[in-house]
ModelCIF file with pLDDT and N, C-alpha, C, O atoms, coordinates in Angstrom:
data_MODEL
#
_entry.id   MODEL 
#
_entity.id                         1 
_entity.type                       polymer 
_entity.pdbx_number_of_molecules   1 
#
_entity_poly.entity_id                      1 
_entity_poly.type                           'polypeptide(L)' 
_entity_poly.nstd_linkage                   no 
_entity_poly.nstd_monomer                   no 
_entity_poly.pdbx_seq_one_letter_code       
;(UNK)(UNK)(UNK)(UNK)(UNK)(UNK)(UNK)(UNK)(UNK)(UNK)(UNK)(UNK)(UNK)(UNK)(UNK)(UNK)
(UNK)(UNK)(UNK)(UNK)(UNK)(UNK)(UNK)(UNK)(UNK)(UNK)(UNK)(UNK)(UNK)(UNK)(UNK)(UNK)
(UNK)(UNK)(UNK)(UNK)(UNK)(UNK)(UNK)(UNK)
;
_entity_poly.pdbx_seq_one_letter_code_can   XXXXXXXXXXXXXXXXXXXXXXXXXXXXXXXXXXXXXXXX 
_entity_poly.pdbx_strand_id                 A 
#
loop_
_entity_poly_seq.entity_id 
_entity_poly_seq.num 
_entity_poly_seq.mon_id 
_entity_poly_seq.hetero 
1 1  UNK n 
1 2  UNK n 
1 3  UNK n 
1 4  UNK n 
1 5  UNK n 
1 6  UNK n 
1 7  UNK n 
1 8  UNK n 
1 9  UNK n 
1 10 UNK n 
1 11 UNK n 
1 12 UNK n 
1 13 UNK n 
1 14 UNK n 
1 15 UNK n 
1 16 UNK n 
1 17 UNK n 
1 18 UNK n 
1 19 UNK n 
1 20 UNK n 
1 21 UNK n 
1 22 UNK n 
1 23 UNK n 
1 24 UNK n 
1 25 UNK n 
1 26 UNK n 
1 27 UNK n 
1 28 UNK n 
1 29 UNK n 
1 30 UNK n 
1 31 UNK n 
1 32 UNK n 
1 33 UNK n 
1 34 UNK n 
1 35 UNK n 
1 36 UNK n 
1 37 UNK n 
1 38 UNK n 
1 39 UNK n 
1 40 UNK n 
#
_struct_asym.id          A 
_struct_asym.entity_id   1 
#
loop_
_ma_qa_metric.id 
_ma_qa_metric.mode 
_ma_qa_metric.name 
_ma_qa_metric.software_group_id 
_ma_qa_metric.type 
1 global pLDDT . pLDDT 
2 local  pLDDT . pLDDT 
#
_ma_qa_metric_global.metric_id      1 
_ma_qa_metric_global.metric_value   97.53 
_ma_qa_metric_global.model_id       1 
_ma_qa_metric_global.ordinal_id     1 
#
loop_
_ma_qa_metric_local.label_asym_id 
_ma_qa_metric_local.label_comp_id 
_ma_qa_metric_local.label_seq_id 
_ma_qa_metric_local.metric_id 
_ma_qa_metric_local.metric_value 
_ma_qa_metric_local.model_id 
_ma_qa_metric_local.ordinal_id 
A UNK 1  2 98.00 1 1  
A UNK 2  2 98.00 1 2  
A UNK 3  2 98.00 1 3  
A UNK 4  2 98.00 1 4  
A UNK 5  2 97.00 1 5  
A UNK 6  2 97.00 1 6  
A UNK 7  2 97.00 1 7  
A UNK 8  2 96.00 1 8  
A UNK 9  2 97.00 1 9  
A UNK 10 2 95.00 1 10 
A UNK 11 2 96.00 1 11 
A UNK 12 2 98.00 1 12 
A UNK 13 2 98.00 1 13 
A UNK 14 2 98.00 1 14 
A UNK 15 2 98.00 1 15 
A UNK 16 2 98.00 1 16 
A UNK 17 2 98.00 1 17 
A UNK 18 2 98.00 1 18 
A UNK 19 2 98.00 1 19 
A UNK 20 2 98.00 1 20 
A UNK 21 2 98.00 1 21 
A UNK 22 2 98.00 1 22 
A UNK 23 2 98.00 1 23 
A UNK 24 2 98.00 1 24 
A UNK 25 2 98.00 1 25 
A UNK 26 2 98.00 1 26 
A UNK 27 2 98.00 1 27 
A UNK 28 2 98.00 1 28 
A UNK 29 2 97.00 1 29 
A UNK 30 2 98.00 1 30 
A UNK 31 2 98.00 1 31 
A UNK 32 2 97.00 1 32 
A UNK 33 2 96.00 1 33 
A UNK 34 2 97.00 1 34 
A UNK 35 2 97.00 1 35 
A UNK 36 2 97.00 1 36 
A UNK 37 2 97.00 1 37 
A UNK 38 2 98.00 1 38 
A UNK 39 2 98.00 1 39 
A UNK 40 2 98.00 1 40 
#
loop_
_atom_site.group_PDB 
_atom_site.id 
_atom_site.type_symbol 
_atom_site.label_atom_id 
_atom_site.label_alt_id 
_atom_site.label_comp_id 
_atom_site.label_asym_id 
_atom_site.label_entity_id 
_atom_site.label_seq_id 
_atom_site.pdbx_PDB_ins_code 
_atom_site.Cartn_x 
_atom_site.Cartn_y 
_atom_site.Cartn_z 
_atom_site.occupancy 
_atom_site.B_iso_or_equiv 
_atom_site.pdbx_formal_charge 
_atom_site.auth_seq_id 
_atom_site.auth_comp_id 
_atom_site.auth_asym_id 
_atom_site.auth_atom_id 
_atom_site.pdbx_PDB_model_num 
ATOM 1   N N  . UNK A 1 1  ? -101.215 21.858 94.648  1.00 98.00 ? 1  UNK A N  1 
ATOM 2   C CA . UNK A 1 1  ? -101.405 21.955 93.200  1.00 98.00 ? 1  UNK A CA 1 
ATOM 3   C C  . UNK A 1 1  ? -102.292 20.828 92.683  1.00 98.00 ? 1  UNK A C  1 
ATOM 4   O O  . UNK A 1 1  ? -102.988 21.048 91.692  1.00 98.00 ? 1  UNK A O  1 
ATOM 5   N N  . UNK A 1 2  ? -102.324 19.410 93.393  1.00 98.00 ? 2  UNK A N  1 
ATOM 6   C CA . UNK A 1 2  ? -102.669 18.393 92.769  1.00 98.00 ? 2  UNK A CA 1 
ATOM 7   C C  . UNK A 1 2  ? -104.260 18.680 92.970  1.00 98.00 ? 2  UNK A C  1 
ATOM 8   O O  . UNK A 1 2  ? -104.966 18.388 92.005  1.00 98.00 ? 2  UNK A O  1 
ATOM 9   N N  . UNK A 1 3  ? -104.960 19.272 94.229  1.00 98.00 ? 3  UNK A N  1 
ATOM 10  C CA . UNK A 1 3  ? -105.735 19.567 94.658  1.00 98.00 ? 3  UNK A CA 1 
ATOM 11  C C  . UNK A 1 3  ? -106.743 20.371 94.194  1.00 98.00 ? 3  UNK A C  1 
ATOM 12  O O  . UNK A 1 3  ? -107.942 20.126 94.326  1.00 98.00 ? 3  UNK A O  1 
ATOM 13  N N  . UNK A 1 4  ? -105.985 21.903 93.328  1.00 98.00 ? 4  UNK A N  1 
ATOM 14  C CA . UNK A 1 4  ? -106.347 22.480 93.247  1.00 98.00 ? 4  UNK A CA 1 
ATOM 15  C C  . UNK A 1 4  ? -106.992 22.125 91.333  1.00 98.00 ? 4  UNK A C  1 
ATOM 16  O O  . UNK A 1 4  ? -108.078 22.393 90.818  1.00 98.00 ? 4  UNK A O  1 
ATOM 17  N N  . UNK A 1 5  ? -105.804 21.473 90.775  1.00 97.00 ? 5  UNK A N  1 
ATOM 18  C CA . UNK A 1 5  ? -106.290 20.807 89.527  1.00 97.00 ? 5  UNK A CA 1 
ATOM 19  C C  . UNK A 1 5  ? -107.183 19.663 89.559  1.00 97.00 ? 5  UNK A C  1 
ATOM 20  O O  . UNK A 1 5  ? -107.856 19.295 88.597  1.00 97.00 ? 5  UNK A O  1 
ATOM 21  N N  . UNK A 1 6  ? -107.166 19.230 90.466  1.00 97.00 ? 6  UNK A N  1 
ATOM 22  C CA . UNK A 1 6  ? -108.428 17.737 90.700  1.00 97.00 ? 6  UNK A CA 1 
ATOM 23  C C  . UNK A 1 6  ? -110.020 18.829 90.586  1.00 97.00 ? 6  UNK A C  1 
ATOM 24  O O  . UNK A 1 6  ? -110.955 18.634 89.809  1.00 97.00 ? 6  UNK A O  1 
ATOM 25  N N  . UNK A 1 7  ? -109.897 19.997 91.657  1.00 97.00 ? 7  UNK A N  1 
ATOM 26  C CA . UNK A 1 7  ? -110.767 20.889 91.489  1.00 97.00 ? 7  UNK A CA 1 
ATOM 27  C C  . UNK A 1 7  ? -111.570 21.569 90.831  1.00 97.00 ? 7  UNK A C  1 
ATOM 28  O O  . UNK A 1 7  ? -112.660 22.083 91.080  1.00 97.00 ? 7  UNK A O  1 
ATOM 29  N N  . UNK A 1 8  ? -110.512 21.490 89.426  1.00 96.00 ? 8  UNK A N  1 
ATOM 30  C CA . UNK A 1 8  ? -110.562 22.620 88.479  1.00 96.00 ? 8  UNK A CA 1 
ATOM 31  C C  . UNK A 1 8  ? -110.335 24.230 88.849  1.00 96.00 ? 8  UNK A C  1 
ATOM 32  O O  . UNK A 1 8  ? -111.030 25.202 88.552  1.00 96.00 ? 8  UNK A O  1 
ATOM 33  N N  . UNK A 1 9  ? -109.200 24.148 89.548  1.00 97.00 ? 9  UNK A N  1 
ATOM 34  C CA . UNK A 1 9  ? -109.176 26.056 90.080  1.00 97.00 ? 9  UNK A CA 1 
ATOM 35  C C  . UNK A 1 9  ? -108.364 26.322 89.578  1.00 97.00 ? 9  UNK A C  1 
ATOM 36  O O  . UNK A 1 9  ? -107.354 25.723 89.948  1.00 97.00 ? 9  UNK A O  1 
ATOM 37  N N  . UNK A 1 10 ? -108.190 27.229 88.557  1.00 95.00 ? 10 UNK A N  1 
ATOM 38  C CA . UNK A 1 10 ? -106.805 27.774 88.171  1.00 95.00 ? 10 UNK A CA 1 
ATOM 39  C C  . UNK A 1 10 ? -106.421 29.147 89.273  1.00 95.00 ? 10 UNK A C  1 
ATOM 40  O O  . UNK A 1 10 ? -105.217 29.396 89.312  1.00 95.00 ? 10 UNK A O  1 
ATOM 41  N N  . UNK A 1 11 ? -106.869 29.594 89.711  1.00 96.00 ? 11 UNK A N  1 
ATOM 42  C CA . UNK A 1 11 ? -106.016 30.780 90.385  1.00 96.00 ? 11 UNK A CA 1 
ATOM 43  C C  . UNK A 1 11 ? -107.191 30.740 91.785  1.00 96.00 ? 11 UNK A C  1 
ATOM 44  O O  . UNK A 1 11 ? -108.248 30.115 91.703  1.00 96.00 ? 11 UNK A O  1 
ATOM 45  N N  . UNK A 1 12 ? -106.877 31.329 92.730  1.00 98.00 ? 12 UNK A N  1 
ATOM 46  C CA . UNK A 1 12 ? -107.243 30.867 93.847  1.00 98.00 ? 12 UNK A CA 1 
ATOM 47  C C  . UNK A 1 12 ? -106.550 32.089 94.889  1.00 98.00 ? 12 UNK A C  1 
ATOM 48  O O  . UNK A 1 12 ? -105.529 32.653 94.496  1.00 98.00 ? 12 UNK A O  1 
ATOM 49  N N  . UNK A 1 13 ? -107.080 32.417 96.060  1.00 98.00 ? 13 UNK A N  1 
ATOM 50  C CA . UNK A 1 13 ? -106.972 33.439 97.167  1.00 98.00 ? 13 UNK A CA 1 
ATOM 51  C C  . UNK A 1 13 ? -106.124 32.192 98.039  1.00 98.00 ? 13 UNK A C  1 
ATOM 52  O O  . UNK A 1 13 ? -106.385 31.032 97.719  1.00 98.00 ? 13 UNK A O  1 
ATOM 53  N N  . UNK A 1 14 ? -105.279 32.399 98.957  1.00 98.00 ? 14 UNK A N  1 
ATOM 54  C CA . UNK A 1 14 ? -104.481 31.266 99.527  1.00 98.00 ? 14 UNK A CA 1 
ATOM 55  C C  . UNK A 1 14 ? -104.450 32.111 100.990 1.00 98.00 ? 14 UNK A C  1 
ATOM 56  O O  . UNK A 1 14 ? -103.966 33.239 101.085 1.00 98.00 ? 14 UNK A O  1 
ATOM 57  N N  . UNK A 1 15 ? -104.984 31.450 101.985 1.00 98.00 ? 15 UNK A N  1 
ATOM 58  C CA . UNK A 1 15 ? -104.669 32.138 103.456 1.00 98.00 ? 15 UNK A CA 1 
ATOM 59  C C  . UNK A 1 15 ? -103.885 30.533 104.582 1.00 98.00 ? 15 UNK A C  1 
ATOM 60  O O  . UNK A 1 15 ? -104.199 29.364 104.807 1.00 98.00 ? 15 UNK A O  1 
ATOM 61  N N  . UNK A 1 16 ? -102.990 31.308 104.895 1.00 98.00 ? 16 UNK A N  1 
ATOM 62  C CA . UNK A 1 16 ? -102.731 29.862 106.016 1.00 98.00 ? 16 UNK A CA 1 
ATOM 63  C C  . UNK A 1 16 ? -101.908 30.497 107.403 1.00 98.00 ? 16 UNK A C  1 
ATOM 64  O O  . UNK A 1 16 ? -101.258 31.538 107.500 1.00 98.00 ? 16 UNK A O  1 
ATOM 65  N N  . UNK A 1 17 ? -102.172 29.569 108.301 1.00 98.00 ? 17 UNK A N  1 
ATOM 66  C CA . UNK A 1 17 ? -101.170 30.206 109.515 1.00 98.00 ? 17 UNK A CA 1 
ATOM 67  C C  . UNK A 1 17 ? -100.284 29.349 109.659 1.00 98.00 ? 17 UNK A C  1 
ATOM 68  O O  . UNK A 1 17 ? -100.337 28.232 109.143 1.00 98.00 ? 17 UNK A O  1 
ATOM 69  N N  . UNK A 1 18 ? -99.254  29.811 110.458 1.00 98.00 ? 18 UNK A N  1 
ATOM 70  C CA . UNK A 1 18 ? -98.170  28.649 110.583 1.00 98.00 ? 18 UNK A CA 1 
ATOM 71  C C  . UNK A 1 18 ? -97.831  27.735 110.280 1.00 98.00 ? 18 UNK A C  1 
ATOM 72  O O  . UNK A 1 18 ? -97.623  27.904 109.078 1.00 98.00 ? 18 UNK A O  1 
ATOM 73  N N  . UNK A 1 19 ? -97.596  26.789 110.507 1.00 98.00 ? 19 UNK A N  1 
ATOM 74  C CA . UNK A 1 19 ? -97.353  25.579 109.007 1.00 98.00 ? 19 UNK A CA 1 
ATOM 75  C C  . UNK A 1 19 ? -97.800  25.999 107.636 1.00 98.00 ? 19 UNK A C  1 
ATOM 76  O O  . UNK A 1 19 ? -97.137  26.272 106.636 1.00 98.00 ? 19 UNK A O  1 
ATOM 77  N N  . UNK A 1 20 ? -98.924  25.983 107.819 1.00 98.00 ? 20 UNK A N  1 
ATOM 78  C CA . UNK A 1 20 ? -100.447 26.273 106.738 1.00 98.00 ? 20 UNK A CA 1 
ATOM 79  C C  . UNK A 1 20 ? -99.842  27.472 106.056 1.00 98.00 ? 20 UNK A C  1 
ATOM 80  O O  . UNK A 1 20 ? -100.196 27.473 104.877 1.00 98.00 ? 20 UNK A O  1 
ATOM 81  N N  . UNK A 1 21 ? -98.940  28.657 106.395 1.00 98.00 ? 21 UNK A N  1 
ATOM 82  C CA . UNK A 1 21 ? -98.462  29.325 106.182 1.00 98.00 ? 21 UNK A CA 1 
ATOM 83  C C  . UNK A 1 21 ? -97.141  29.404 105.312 1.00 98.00 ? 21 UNK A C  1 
ATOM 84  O O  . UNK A 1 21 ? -96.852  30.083 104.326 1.00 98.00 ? 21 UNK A O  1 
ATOM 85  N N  . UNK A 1 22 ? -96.459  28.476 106.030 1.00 98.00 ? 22 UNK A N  1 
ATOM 86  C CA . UNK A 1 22 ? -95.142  28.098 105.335 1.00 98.00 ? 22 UNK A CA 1 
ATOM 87  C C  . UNK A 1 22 ? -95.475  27.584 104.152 1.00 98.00 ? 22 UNK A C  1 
ATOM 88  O O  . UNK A 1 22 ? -95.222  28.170 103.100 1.00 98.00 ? 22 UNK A O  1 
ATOM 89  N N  . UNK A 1 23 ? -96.213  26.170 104.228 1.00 98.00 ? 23 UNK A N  1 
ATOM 90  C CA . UNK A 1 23 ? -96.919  25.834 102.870 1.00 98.00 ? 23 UNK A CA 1 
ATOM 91  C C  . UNK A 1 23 ? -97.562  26.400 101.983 1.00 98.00 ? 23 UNK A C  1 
ATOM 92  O O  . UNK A 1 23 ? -97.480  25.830 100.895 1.00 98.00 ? 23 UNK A O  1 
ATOM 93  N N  . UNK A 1 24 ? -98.271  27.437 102.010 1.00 98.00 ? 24 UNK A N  1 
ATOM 94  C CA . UNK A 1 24 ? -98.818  28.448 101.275 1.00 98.00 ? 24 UNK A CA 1 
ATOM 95  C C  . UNK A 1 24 ? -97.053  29.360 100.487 1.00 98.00 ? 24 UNK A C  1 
ATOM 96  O O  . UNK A 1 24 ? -96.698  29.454 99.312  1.00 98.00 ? 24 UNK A O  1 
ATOM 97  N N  . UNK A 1 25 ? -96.618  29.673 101.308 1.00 98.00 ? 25 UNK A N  1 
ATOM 98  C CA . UNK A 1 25 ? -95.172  30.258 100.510 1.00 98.00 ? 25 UNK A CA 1 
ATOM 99  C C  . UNK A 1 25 ? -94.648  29.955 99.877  1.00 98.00 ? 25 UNK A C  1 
ATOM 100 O O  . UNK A 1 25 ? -94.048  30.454 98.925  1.00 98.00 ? 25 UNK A O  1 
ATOM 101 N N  . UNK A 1 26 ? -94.820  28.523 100.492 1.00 98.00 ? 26 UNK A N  1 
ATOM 102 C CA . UNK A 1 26 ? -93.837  27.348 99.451  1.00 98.00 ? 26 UNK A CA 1 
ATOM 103 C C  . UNK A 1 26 ? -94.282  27.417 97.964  1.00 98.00 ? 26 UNK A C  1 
ATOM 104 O O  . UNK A 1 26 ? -93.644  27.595 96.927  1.00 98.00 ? 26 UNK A O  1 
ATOM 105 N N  . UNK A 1 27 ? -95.615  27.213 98.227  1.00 98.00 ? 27 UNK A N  1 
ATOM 106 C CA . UNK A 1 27 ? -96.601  27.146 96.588  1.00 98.00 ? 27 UNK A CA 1 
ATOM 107 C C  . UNK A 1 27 ? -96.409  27.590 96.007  1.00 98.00 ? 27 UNK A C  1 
ATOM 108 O O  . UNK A 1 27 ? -95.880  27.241 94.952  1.00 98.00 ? 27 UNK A O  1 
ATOM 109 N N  . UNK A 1 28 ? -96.915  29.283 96.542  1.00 98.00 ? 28 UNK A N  1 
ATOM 110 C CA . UNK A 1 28 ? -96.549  30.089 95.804  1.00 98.00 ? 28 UNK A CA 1 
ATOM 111 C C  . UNK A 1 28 ? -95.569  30.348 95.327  1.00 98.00 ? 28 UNK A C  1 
ATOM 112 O O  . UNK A 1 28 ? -95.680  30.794 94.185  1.00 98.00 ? 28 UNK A O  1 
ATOM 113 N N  . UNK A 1 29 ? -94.437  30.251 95.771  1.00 97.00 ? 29 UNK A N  1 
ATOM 114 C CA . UNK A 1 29 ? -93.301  30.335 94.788  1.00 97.00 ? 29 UNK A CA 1 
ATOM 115 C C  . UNK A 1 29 ? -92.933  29.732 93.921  1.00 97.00 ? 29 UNK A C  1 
ATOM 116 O O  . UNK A 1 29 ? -92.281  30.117 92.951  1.00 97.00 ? 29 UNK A O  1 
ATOM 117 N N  . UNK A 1 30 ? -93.530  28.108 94.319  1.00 98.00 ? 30 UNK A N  1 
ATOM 118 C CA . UNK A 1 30 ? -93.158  27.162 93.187  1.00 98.00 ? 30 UNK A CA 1 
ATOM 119 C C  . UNK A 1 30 ? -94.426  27.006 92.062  1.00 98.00 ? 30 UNK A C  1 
ATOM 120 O O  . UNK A 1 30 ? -94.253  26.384 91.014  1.00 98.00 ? 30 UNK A O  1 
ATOM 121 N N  . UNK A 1 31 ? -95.314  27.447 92.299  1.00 98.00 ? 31 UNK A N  1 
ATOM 122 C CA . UNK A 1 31 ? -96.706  27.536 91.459  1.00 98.00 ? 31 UNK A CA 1 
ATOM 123 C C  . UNK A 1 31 ? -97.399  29.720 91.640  1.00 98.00 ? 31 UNK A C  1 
ATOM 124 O O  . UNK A 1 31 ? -98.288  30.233 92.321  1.00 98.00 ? 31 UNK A O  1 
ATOM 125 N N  . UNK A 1 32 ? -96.793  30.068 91.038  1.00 97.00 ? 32 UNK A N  1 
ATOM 126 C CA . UNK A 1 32 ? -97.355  31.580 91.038  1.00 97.00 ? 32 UNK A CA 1 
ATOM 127 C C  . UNK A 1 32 ? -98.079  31.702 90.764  1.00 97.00 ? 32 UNK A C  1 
ATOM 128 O O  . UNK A 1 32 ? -98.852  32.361 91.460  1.00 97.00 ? 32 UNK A O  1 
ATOM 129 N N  . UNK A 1 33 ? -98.591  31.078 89.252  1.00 96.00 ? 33 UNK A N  1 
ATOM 130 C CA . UNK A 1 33 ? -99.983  31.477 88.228  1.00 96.00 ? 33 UNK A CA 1 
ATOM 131 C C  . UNK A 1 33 ? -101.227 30.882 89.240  1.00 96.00 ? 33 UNK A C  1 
ATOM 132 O O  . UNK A 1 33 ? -102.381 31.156 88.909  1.00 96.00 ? 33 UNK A O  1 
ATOM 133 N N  . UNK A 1 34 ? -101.004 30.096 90.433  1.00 97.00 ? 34 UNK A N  1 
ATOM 134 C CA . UNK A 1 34 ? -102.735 29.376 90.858  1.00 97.00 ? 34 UNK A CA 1 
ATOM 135 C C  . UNK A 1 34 ? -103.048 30.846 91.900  1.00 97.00 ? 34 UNK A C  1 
ATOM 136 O O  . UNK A 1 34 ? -104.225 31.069 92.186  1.00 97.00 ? 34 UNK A O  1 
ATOM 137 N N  . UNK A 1 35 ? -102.065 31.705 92.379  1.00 97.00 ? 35 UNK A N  1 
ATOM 138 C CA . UNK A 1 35 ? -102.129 32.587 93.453  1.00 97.00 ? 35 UNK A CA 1 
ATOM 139 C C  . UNK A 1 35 ? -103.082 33.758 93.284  1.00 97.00 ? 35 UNK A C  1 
ATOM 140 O O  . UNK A 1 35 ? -102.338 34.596 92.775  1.00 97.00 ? 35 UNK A O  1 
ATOM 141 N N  . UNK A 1 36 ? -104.122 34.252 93.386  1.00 97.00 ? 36 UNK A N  1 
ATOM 142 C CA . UNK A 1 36 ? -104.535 35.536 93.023  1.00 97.00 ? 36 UNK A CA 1 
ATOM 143 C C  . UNK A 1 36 ? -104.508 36.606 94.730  1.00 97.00 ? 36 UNK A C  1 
ATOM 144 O O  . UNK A 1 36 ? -104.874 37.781 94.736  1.00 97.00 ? 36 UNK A O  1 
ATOM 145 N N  . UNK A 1 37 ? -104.203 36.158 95.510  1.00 97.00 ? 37 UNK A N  1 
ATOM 146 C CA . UNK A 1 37 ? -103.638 37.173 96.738  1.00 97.00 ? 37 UNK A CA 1 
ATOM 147 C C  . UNK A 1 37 ? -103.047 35.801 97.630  1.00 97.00 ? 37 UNK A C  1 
ATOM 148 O O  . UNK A 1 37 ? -103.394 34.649 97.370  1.00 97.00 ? 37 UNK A O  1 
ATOM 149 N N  . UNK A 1 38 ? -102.161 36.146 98.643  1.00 98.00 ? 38 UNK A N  1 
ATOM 150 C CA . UNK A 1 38 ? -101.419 35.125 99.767  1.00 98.00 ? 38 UNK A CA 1 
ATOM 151 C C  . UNK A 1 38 ? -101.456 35.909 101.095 1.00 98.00 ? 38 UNK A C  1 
ATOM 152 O O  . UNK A 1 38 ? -100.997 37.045 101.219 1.00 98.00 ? 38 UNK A O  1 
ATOM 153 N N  . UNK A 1 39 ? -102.171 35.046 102.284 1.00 98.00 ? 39 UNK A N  1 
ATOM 154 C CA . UNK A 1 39 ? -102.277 35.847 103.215 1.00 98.00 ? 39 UNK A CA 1 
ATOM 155 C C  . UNK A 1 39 ? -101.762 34.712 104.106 1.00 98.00 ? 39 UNK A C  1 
ATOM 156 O O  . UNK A 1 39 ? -102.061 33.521 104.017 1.00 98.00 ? 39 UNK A O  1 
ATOM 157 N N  . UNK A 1 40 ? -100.825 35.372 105.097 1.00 98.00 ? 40 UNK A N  1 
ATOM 158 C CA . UNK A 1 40 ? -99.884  34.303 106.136 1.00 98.00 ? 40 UNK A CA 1 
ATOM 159 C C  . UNK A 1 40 ? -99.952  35.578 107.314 1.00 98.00 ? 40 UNK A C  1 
ATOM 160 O O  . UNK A 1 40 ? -99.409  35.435 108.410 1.00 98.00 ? 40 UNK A O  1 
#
């Protein structure tokens, strides 16, 4: 999130594998509005 606002991205495509994956889930659940698709 901190990343993605340093950026300026409000919504964003999110792909990750394993770890990268878990963390992507995590986000998304705890940040929905930055998500515009989640691919794990």
């Amino acid at each position: 999130k901190d990343t993605l606002d340093h950026l300026h991205l409000k919504q964003v495509h999110l792909a990750g594998a394993s770890m990268g994956a878990l963390a992507a889930v995590v986000f998304v659940k705890k940040f929905p509005e930055y998500a515009a698709t989640l691919t794990v």
